[in-house]
PDB file of N, CA and C in Angstrom:
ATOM      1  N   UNK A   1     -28.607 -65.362  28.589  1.00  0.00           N
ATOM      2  CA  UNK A   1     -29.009 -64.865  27.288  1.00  0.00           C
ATOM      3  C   UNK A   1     -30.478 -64.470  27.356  1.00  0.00           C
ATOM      4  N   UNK A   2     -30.736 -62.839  26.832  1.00  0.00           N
ATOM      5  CA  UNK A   2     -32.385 -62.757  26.984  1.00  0.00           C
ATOM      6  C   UNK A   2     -33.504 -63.403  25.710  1.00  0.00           C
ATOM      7  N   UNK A   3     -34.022 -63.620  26.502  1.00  0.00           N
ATOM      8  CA  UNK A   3     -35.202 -64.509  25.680  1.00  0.00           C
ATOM      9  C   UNK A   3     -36.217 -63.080  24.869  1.00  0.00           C
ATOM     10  N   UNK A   4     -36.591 -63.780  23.543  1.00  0.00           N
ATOM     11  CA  UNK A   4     -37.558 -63.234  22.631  1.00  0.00           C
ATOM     12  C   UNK A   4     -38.560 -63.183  22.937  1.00  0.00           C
ATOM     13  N   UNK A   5     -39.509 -62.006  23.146  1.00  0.00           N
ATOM     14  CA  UNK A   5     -40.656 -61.817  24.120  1.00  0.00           C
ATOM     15  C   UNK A   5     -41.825 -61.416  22.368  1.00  0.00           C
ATOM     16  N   UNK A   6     -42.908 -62.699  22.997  1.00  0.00           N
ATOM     17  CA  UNK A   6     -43.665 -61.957  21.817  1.00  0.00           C
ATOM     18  C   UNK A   6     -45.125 -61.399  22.478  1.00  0.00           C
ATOM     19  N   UNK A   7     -44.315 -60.372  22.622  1.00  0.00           N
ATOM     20  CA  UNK A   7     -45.636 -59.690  23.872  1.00  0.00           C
ATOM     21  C   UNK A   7     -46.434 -58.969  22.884  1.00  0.00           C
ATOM     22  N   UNK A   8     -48.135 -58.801  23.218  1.00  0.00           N
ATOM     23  CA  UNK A   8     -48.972 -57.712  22.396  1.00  0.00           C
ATOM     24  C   UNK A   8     -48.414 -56.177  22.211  1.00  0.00           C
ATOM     25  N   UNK A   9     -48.548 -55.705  21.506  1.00  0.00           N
ATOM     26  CA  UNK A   9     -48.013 -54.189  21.298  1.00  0.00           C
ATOM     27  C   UNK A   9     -49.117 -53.208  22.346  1.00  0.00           C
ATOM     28  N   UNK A  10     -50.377 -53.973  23.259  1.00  0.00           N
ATOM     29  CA  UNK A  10     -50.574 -53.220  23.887  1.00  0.00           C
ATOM     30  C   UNK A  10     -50.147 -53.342  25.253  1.00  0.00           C
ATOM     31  N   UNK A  11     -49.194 -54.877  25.447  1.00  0.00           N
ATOM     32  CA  UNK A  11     -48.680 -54.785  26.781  1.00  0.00           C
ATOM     33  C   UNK A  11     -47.391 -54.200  27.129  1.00  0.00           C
ATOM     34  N   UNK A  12     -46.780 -53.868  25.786  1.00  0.00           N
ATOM     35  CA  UNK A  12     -45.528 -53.335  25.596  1.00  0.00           C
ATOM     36  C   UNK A  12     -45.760 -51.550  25.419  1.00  0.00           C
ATOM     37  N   UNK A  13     -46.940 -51.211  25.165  1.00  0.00           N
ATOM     38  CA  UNK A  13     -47.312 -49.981  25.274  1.00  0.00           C
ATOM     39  C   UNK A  13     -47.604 -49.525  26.729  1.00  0.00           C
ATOM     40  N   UNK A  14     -48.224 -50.325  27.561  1.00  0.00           N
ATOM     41  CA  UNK A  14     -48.619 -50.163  28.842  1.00  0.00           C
ATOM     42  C   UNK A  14     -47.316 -50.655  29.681  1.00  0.00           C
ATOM     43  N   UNK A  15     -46.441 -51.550  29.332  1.00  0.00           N
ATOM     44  CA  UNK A  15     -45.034 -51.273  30.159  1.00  0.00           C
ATOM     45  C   UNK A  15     -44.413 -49.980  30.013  1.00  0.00           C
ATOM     46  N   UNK A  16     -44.215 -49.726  28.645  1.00  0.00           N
ATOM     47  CA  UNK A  16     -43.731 -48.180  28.472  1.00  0.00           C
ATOM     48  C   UNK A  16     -44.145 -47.362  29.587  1.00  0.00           C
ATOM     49  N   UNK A  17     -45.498 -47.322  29.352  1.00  0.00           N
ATOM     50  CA  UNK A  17     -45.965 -46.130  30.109  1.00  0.00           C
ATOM     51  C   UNK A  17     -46.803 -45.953  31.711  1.00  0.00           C
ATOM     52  N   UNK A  18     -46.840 -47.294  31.754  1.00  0.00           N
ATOM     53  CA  UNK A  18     -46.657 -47.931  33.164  1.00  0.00           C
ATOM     54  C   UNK A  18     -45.772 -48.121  34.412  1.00  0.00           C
ATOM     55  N   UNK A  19     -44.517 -48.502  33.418  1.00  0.00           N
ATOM     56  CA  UNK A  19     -43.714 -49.662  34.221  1.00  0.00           C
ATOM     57  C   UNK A  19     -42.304 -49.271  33.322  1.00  0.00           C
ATOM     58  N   UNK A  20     -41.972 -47.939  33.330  1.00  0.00           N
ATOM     59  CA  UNK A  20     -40.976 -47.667  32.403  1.00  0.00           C
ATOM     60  C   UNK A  20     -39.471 -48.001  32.944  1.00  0.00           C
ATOM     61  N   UNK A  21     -39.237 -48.508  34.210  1.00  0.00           N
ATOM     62  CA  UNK A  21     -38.012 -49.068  34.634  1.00  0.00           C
ATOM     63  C   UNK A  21     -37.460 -50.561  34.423  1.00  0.00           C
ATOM     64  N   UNK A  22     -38.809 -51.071  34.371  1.00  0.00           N
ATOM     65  CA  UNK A  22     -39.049 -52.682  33.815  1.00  0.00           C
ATOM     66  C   UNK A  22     -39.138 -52.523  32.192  1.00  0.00           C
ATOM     67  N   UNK A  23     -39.329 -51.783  31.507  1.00  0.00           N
ATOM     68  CA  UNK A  23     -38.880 -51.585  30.344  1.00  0.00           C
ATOM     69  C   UNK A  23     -37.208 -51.224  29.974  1.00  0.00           C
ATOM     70  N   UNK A  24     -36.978 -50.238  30.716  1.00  0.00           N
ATOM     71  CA  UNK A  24     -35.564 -49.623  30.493  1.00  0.00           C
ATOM     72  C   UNK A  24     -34.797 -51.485  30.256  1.00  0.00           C
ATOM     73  N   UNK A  25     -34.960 -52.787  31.749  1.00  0.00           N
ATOM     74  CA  UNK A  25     -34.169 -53.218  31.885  1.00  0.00           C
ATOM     75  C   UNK A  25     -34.658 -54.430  30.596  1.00  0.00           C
ATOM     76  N   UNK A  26     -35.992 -54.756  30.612  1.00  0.00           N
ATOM     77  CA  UNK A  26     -36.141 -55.836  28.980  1.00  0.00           C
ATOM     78  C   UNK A  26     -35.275 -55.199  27.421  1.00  0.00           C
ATOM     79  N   UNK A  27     -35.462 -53.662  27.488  1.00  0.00           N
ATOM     80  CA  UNK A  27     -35.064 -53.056  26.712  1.00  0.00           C
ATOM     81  C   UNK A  27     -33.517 -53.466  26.337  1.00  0.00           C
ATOM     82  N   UNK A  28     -32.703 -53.259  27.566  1.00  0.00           N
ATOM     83  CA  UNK A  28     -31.292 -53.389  27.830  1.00  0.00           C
ATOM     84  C   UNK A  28     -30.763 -54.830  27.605  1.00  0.00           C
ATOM     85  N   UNK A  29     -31.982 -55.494  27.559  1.00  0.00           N
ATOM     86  CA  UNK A  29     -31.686 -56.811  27.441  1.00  0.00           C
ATOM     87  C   UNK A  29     -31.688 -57.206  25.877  1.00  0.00           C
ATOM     88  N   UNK A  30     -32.269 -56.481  25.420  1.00  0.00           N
ATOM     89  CA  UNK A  30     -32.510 -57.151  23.794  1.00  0.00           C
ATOM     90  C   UNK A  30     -31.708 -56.265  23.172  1.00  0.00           C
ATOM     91  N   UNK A  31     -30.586 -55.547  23.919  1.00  0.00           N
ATOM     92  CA  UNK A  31     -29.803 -54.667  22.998  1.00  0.00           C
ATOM     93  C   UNK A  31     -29.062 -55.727  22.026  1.00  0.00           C
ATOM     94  N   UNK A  32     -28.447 -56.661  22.000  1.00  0.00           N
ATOM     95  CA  UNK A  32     -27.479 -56.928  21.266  1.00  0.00           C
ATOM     96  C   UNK A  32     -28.429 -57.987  19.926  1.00  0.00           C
ATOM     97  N   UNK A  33     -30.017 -58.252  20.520  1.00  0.00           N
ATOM     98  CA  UNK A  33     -30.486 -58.570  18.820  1.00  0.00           C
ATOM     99  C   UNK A  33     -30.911 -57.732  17.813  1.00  0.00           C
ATOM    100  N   UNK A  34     -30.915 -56.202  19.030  1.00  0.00           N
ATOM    101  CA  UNK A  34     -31.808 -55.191  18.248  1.00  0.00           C
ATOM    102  C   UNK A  34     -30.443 -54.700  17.339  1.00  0.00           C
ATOM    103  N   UNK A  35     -29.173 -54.430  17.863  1.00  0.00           N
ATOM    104  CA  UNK A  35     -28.082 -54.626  17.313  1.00  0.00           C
ATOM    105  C   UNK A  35     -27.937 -54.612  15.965  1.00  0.00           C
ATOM    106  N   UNK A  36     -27.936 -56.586  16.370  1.00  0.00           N
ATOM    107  CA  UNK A  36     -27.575 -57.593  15.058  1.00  0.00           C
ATOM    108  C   UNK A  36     -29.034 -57.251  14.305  1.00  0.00           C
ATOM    109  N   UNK A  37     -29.916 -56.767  14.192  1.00  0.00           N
ATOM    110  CA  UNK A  37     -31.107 -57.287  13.544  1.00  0.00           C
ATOM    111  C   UNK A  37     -30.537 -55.766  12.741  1.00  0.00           C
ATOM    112  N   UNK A  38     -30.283 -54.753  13.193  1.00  0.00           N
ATOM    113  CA  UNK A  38     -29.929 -53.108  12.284  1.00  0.00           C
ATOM    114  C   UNK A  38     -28.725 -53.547  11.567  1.00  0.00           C
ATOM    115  N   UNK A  39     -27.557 -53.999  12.039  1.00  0.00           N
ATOM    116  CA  UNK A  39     -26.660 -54.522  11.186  1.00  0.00           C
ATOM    117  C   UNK A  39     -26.561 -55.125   9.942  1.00  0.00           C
ATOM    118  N   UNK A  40     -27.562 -56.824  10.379  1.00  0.00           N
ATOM    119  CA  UNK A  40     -27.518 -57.055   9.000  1.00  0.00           C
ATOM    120  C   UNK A  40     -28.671 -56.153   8.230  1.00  0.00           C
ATOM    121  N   UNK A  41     -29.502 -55.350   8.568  1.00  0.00           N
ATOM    122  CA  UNK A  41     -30.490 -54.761   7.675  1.00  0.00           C
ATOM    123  C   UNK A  41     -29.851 -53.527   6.772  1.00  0.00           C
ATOM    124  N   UNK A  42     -28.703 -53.091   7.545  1.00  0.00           N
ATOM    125  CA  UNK A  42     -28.161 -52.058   6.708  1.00  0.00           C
ATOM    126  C   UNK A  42     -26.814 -53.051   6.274  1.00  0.00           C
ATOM    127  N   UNK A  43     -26.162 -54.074   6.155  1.00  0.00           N
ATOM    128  CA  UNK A  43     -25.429 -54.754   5.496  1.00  0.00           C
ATOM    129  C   UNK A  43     -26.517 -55.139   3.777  1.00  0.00           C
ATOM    130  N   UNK A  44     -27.412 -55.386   4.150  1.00  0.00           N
ATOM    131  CA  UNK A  44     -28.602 -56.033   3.195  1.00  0.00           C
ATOM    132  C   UNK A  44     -28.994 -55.082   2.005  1.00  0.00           C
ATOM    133  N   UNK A  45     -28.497 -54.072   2.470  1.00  0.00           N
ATOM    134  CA  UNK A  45     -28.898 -52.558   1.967  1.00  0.00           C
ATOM    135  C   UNK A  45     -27.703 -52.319   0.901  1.00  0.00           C
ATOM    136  N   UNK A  46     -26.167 -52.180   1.652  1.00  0.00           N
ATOM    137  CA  UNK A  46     -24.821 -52.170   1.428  1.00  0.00           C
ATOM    138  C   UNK A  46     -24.627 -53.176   0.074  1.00  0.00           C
ATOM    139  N   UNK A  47     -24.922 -54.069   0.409  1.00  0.00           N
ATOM    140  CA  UNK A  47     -24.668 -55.138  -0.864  1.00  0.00           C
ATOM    141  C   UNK A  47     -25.523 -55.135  -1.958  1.00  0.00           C
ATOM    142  N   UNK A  48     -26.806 -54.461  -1.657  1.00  0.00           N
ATOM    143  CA  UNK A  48     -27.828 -54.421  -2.881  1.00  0.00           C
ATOM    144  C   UNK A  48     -27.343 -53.301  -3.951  1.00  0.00           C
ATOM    145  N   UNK A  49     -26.572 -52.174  -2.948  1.00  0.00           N
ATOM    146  CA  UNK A  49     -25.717 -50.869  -3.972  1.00  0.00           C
ATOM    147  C   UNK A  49     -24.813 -51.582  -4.637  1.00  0.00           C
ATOM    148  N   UNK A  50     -23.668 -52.324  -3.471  1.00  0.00           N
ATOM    149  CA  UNK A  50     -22.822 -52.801  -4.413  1.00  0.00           C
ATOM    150  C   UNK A  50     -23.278 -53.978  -5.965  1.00  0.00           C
ATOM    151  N   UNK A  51     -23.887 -54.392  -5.935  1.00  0.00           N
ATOM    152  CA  UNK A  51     -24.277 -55.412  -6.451  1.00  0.00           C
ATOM    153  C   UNK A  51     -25.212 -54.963  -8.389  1.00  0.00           C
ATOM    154  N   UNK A  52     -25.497 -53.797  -7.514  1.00  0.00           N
ATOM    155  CA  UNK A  52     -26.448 -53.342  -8.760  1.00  0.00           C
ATOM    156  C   UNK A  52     -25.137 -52.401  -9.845  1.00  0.00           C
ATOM    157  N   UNK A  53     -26.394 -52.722 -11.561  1.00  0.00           N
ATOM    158  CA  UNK A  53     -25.649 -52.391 -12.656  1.00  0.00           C
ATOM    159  C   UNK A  53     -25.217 -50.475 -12.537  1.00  0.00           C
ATOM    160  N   UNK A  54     -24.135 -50.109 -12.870  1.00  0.00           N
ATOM    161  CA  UNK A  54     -24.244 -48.983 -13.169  1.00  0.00           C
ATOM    162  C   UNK A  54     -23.570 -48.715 -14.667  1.00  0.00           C
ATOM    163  N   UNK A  55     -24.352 -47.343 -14.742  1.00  0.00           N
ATOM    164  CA  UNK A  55     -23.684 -46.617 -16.423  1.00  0.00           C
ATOM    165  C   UNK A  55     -22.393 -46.923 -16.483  1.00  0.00           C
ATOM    166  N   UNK A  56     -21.819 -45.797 -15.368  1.00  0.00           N
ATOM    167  CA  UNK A  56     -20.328 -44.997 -15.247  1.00  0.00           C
ATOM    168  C   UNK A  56     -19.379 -46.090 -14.450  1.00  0.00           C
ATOM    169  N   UNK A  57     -18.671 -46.554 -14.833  1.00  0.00           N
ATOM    170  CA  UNK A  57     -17.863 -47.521 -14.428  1.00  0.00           C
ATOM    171  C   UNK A  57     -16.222 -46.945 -13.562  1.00  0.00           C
ATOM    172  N   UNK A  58     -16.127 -46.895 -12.403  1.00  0.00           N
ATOM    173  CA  UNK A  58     -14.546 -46.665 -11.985  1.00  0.00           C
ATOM    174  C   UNK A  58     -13.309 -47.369 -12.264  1.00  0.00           C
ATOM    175  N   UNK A  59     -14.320 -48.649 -11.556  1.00  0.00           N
ATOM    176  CA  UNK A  59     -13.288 -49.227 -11.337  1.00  0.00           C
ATOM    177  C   UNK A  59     -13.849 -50.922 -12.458  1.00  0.00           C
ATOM    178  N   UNK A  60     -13.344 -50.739 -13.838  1.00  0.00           N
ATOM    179  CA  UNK A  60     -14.566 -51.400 -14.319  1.00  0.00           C
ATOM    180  C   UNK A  60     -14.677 -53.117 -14.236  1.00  0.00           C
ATOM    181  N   UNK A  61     -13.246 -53.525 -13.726  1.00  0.00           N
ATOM    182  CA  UNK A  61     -13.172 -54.544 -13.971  1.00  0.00           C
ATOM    183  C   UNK A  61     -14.042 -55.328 -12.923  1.00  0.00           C
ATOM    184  N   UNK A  62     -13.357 -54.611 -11.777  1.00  0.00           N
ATOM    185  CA  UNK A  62     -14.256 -55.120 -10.360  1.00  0.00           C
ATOM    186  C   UNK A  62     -15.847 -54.822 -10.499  1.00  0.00           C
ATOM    187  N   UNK A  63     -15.976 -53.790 -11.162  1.00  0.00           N
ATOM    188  CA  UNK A  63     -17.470 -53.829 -11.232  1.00  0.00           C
ATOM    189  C   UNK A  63     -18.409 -54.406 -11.740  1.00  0.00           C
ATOM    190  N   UNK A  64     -17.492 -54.955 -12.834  1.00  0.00           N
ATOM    191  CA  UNK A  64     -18.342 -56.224 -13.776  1.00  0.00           C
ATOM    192  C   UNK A  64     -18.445 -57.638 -13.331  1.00  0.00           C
ATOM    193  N   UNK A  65     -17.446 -57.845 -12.236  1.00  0.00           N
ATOM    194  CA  UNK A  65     -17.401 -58.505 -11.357  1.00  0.00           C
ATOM    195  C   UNK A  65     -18.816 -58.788 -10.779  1.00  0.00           C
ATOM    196  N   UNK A  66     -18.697 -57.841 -10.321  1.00  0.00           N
ATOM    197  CA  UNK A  66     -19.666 -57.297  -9.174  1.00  0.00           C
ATOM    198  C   UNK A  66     -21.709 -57.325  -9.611  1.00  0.00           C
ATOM    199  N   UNK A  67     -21.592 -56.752 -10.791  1.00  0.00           N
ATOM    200  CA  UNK A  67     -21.986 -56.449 -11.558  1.00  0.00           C
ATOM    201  C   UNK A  67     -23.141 -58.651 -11.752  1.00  0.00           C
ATOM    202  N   UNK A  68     -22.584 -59.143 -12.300  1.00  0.00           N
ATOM    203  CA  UNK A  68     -22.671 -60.339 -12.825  1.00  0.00           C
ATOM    204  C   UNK A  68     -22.891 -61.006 -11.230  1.00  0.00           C
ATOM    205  N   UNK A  69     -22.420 -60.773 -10.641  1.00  0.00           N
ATOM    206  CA  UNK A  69     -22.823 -61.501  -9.189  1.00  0.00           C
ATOM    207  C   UNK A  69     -24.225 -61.236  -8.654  1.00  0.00           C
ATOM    208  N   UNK A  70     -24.361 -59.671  -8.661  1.00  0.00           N
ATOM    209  CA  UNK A  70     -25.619 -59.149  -8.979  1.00  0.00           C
ATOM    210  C   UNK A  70     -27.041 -59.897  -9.368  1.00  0.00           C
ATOM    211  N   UNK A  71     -26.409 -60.369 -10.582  1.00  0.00           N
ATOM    212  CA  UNK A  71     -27.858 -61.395 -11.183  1.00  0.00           C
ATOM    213  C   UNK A  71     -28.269 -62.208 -10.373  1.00  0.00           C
ATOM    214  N   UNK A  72     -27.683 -62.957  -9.440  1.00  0.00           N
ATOM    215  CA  UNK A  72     -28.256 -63.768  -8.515  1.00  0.00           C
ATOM    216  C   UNK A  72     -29.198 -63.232  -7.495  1.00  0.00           C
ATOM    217  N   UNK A  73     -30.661 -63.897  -7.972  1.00  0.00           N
ATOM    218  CA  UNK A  73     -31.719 -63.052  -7.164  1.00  0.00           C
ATOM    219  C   UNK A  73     -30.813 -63.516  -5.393  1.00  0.00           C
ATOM    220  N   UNK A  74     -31.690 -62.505  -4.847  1.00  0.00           N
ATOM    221  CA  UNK A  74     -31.307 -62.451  -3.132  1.00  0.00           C
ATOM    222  C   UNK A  74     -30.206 -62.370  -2.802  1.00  0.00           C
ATOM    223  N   UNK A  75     -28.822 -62.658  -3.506  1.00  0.00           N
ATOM    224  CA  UNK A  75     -27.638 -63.143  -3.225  1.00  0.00           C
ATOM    225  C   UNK A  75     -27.463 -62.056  -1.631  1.00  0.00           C
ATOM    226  N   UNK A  76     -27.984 -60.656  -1.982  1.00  0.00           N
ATOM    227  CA  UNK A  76     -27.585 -59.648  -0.720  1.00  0.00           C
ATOM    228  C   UNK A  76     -28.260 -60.488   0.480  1.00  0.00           C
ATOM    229  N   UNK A  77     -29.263 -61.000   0.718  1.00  0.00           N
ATOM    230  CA  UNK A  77     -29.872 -61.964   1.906  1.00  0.00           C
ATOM    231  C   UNK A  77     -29.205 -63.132   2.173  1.00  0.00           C
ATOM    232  N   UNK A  78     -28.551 -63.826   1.114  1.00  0.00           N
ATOM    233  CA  UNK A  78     -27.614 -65.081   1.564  1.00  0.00           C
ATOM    234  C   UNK A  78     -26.339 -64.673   2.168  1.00  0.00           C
ATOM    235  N   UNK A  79     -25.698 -63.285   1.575  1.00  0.00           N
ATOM    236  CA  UNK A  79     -24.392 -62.933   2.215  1.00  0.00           C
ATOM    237  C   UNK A  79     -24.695 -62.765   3.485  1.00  0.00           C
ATOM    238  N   UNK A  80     -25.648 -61.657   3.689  1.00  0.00           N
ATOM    239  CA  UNK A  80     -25.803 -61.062   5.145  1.00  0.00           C
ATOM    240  C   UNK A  80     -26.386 -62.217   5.748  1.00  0.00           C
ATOM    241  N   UNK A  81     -27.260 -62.985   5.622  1.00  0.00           N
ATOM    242  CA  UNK A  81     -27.329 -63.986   6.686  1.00  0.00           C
ATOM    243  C   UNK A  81     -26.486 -65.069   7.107  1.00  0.00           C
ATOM    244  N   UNK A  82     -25.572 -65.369   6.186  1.00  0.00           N
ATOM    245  CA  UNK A  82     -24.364 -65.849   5.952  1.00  0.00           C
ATOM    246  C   UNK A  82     -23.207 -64.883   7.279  1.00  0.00           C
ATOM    247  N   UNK A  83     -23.194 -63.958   6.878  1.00  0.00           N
ATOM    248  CA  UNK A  83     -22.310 -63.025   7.834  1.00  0.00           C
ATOM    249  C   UNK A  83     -22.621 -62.720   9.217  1.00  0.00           C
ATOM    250  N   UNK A  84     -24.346 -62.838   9.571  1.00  0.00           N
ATOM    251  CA  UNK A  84     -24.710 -63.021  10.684  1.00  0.00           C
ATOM    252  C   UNK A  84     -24.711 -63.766  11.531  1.00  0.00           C
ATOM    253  N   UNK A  85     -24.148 -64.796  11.043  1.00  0.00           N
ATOM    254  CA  UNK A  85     -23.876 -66.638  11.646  1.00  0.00           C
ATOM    255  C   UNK A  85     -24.794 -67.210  11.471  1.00  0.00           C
ATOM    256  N   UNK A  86     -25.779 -66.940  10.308  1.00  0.00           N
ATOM    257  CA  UNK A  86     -27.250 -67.879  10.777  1.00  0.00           C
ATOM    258  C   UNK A  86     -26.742 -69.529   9.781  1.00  0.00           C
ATOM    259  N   UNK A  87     -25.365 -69.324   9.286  1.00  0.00           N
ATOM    260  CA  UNK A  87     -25.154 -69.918   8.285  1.00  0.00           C
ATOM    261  C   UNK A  87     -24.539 -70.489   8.516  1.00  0.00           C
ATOM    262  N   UNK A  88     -24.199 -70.966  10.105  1.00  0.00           N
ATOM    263  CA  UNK A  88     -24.160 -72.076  10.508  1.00  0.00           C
ATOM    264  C   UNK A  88     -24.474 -72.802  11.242  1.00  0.00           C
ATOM    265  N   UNK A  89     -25.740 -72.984  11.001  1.00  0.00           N
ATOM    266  CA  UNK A  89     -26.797 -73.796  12.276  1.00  0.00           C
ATOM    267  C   UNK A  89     -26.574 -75.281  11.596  1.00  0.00           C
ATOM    268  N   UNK A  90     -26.375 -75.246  10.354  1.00  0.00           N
ATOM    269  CA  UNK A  90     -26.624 -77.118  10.272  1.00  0.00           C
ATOM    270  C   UNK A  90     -25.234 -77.839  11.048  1.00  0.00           C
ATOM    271  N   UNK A  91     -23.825 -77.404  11.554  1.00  0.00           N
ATOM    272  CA  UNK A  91     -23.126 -77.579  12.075  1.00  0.00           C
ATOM    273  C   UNK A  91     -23.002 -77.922  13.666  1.00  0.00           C
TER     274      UNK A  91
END
């Protein structure tokens, strides 16, 4: 599993443009947090639409649903981190 590198942005600038094969492979390595980290950010996004009030109602029942769930500040950050597995570390 690759490890979280908290390197300066000028040693990561000078790998770029240094050492761009040793980048390609750290790069390749953090694909699957860079991944999960776009996922839940556009899940976070997804639920804040769903969640919010509108005028025009479709489908109205579900939306009032929806709608009222809404009120719960952050709730879109508890789902998605919830959905990311972070929501079960006390286990």
């Amino acid at each position: 599993m690759p490890t979280v590198s908290l390197a300066s942005m000028a040693s990561v600038v000078d790998l770029v443009l240094n050492h761009p094969s040793q980048y390609a492979v750290r790069l390749e390595g953090a694909k699957h947090a860079i991944y999960a980290f776009g996922g839940v950010f556009l899940l976070q996004i997804f639920l804040d639409w769903v969640f919010e009030a509108r005028e025009v109602k479709w489908l109205r029942r579900l939306e009032t649903v929806l709608e009222r769930a809404g009120a719960v500040k952050q709730l879109s950050v508890v789902l998605s981190d919830h959905a990311a597995g972070s929501g079960q570390r006390g286990r």
